[in-house]
Protein backbone atom coordinates (compact mmCIF):
# COMPACT_ATOMS: atom_id res chain seq x y z
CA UNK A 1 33.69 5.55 10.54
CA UNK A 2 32.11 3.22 7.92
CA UNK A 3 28.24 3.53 7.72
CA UNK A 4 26.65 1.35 5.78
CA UNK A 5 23.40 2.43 3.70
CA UNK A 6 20.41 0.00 4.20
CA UNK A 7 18.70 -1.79 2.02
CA UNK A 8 15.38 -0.61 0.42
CA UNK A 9 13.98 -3.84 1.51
CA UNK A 10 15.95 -3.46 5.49
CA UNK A 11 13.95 -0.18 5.35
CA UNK A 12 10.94 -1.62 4.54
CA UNK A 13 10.84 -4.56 7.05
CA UNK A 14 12.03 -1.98 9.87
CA UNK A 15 9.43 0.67 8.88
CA UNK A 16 6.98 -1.98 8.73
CA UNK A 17 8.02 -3.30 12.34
CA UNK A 18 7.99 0.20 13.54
CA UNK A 19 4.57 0.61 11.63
CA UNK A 20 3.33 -2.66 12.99
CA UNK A 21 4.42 -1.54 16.84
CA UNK A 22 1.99 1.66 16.47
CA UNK A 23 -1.34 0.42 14.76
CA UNK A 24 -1.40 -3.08 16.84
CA UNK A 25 -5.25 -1.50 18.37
CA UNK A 26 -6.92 -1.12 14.91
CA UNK A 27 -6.61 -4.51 13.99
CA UNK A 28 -4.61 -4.93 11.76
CA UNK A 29 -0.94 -6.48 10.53
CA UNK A 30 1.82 -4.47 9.23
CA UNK A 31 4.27 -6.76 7.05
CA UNK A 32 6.68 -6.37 4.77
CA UNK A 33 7.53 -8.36 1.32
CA UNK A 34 4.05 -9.25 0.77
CA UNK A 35 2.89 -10.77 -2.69
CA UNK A 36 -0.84 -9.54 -4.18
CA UNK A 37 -2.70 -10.02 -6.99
CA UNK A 38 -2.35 -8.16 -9.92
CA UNK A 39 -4.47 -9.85 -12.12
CA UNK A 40 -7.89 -12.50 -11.67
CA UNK A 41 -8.98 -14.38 -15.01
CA UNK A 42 -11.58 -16.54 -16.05
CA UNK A 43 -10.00 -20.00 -16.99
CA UNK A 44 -11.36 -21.97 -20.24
CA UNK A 45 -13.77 -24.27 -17.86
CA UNK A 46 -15.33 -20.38 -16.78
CA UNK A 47 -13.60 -20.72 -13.58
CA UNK A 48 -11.67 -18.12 -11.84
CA UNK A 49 -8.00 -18.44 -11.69
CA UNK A 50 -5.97 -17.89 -9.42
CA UNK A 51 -9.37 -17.09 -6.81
CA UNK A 52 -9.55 -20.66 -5.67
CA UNK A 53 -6.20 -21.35 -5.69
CA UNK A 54 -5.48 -21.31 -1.61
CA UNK A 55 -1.68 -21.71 -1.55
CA UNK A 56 0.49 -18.82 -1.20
CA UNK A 57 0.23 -15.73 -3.14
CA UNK A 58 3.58 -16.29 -5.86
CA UNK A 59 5.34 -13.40 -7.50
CA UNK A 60 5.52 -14.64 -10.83
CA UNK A 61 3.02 -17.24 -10.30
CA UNK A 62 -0.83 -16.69 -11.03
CA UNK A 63 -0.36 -12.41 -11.57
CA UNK A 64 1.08 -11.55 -8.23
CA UNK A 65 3.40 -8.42 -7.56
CA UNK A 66 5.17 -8.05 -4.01
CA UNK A 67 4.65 -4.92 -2.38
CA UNK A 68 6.97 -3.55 0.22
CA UNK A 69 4.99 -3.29 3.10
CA UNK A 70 0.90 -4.44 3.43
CA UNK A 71 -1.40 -3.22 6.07
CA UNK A 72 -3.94 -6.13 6.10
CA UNK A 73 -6.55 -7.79 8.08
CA UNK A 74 -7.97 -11.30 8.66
CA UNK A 75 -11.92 -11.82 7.84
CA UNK A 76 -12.94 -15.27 7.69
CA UNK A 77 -9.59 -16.66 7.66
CA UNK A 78 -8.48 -14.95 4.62
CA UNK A 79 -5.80 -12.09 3.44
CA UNK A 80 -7.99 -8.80 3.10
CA UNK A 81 -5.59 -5.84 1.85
CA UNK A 82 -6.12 -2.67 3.45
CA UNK A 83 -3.34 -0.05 2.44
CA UNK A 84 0.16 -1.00 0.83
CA UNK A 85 2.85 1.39 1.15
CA UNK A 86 5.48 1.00 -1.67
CA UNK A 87 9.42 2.35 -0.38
CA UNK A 88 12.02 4.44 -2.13
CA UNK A 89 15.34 4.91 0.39
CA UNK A 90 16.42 8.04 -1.89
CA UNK A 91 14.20 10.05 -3.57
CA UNK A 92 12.57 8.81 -6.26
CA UNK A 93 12.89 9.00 -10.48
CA UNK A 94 9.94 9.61 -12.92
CA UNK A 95 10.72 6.35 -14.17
CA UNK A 96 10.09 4.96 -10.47
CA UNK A 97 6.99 6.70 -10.25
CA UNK A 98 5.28 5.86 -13.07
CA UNK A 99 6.16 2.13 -12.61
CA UNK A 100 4.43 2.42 -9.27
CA UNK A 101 1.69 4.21 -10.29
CA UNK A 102 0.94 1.64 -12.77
CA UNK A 103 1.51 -1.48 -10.13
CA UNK A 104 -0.85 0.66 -7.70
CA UNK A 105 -3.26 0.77 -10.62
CA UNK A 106 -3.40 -3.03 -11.00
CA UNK A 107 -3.43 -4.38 -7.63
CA UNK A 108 -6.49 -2.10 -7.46
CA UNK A 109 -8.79 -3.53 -10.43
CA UNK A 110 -8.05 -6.46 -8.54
CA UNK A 111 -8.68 -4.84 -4.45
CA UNK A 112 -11.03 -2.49 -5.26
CA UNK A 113 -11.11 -0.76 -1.77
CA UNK A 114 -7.11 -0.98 -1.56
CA UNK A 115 -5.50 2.23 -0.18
CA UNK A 116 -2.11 2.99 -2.05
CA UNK A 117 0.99 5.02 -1.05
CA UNK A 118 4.43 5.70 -1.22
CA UNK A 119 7.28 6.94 1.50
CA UNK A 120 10.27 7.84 -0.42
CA UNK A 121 13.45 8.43 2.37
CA UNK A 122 16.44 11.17 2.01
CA UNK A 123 13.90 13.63 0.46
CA UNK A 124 14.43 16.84 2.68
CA UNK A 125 12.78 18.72 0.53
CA UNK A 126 9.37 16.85 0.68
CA UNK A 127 6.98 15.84 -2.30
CA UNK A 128 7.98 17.12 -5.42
CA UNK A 129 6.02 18.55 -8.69
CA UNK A 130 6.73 15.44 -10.50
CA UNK A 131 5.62 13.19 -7.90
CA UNK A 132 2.44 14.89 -8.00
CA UNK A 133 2.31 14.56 -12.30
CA UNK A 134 2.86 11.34 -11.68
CA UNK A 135 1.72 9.63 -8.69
CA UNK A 136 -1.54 9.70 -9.86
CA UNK A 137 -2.65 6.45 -8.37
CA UNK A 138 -1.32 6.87 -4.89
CA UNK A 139 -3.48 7.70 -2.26
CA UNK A 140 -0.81 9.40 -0.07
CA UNK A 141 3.05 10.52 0.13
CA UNK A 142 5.17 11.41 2.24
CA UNK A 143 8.78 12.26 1.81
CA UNK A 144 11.61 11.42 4.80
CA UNK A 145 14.49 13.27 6.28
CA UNK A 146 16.19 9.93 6.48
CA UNK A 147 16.39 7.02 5.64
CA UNK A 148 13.79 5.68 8.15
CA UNK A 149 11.16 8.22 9.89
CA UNK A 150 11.65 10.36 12.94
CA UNK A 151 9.28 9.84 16.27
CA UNK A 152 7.51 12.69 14.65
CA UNK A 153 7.05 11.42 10.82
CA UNK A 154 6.49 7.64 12.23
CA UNK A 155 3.49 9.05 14.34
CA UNK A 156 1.74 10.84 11.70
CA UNK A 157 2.58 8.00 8.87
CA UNK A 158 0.57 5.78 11.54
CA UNK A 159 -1.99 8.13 11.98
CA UNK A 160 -2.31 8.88 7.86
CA UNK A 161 -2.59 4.62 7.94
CA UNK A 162 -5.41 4.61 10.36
CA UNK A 163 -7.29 6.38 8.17
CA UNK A 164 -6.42 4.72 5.05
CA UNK A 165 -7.66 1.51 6.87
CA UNK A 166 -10.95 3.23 7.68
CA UNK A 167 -11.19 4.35 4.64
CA UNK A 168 -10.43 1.20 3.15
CA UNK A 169 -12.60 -0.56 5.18
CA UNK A 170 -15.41 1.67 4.19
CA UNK A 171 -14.93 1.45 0.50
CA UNK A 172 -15.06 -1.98 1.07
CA UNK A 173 -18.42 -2.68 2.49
CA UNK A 174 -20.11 -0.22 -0.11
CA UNK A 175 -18.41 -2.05 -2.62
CA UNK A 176 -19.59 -5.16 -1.35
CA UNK A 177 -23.47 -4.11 -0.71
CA UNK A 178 -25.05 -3.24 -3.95
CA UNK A 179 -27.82 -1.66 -2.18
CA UNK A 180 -25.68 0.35 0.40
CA UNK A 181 -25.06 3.67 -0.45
CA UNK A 182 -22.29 5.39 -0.34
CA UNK A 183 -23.27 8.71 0.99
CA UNK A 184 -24.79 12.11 -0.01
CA UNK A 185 -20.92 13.38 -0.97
CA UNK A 186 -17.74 11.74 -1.47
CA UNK A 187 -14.67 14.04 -1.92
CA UNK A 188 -10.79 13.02 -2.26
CA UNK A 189 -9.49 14.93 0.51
CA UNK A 190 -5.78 16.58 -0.26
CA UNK A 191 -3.40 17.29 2.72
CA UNK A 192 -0.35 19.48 2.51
């Protein structure tokens, strides 16, 4: 029988659809193949490029990366980025990682309140050492079985995305209200 392997980006659109399927109440979008910022400047007349600019985000145009799948929302008719979950089908190099890490670390000068992750397929035996050297930047992993998540792993990755929305959403509005504070503690939680 001839199987053939999926795509990284078939895996992303169907994890996103499956993704997209279970969060539909928070209020949010699940799509993959999105393009975000990367970079904002200040053009020589002091305005901000690529800011007013209200045409389609452009990989290679105005400092935009695509990401493999964006949880987002709509407030006041615009694009707000809530988590973005990069895909590996196979496991996943150092060489991988850090190039991730560093595209994670970009989009987020830009989104300050942006959630980052990673699901890396066909790693049975879960998150490795070196994803934890050098993942820095990534706000979650999670390592497949398969290619594409169980009942079991699809549940929690939608529950590990509600939060990362909340969160998100939370970062956001302190970010946003120079007067609000945060709170009295704020810890990075770590789940194994």
């Amino acid at each position: 029988m001839n199987h053939v392997t999926p795509s990284e980006g078939q895996i992303a659109a169907d994890l996103a659809h499956e993704l997209n399927a279970r969060l539909t109440n928070q209020g949010v979008r699940v799509e993959p193949h999105v393009n975000l910022y990367y970079s904002l400047g200040v053009g020589n007349d002091g305005a901000l490029t690529a800011s007013a600019d209200q045409r389609p985000i452009r990989r290679g145009n105005l400092a935009a990366f695509q990401v493999d799948i964006l949880v987002s929302e709509a407030a006041r008719q615009r694009l707000v980025p809530r988590v973005v979950i990069e895909v590996k089908k196979a496991g996943i190099t150092t060489h991988s990682l850090l190039t991730y890490a560093a595209k994670a670390e970009r989009h987020k000068q830009v989104y300050p309140y942006l959630r980052y992750g990673i699901v890396v397929g066909r790693s049975p035996g879960g998150v490795e050492r070196k994803w934890l050297f050098h993942g820095s930047q990534f706000d979650f992993m999670v390592a497949l079985a398969s290619f594409l998540p169980t009942k079991r792993e699809a549940d929690h990755l939608a529950a590990i995305l509600t939060e990362e929305v909340q969160m998100s959403r939370r970062l956001g509005e302190i970010l946003a209200s120079p007067r609000k504070k945060a709170s009295s503690v704020v810890r990075r939680r770590l789940e194994l």
